[in-house]
Protein backbone atom coordinates (compact mmCIF):
# COMPACT_ATOMS: atom_id res chain seq x y z
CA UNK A 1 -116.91 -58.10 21.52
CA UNK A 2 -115.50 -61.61 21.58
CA UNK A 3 -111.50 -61.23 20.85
CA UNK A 4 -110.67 -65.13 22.69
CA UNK A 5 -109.28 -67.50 19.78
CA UNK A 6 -112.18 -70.04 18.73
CA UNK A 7 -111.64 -73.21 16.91
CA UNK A 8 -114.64 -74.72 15.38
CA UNK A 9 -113.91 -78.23 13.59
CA UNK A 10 -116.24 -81.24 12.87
CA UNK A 11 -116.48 -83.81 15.43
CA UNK A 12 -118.11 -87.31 13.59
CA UNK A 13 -118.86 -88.70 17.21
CA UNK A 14 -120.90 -86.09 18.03
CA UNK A 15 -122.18 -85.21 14.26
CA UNK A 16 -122.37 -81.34 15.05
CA UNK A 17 -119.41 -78.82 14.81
CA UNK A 18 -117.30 -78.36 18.12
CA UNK A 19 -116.32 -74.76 19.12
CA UNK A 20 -113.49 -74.74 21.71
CA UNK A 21 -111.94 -71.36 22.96
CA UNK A 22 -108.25 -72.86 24.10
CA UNK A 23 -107.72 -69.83 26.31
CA UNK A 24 -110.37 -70.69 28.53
CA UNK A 25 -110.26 -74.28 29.96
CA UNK A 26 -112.93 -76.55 29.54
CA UNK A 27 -115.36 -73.90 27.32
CA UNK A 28 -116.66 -75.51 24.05
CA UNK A 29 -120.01 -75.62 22.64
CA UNK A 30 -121.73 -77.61 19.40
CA UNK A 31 -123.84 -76.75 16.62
CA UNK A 32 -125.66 -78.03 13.58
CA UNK A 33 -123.12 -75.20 11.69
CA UNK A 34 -120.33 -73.24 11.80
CA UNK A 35 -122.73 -70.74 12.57
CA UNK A 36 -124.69 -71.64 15.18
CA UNK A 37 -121.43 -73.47 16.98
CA UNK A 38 -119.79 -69.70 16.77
CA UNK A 39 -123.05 -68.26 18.64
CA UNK A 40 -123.74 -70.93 21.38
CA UNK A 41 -119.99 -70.56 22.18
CA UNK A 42 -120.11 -66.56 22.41
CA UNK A 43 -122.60 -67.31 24.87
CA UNK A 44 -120.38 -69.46 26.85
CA UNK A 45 -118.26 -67.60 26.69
CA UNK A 46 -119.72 -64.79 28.69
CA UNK A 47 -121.16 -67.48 30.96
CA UNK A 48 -117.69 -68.72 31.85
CA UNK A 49 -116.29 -65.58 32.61
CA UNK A 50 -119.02 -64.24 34.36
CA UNK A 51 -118.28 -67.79 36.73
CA UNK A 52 -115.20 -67.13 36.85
CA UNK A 53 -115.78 -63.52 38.19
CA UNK A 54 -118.06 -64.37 41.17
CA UNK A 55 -115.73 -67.36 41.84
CA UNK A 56 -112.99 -64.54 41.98
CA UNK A 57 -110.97 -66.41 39.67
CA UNK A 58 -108.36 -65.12 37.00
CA UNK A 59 -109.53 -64.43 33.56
CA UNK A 60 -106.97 -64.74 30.86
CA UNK A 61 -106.51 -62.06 28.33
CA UNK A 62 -107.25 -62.76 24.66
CA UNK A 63 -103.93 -63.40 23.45
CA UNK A 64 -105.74 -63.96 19.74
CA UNK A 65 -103.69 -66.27 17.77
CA UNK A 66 -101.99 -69.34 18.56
CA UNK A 67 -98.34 -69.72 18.09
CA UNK A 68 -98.49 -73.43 17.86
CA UNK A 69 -100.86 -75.75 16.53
């Protein structure tokens, strides 16, 4: 199960919805919808820390939601 923060606006350059998970640098996906924006970045999700663990690096807990915005 997913527990990082996601944030999924719409982005008019790029005419699709934008998910970006602000705990993990630089991992964002798009979609058509809300909904298929939340599944392409679940997937990336897994992809970046599955990276991250055979580049041995650190993988933040989910710290869930933000105090700031």
């Amino acid at each position: 199960m997913i527990k990082y923060e996601i944030i999924i606006y719409w982005s008019e350059e790029d005419q699709a919805f934008i998910a970006e998970v602000p705990e993990l640098p630089g991992c964002a996906a798009d979609g058509e919808t809300h909904q298929e924006a939340l599944a392409n970045v679940e997937t990336v999700i897994k992809e970046w820390i599955e990276t991250a663990k055979e580049l041995n690096r650190p993988i933040p807990e989910p710290k869930g939601r933000l105090l700031f915005a």
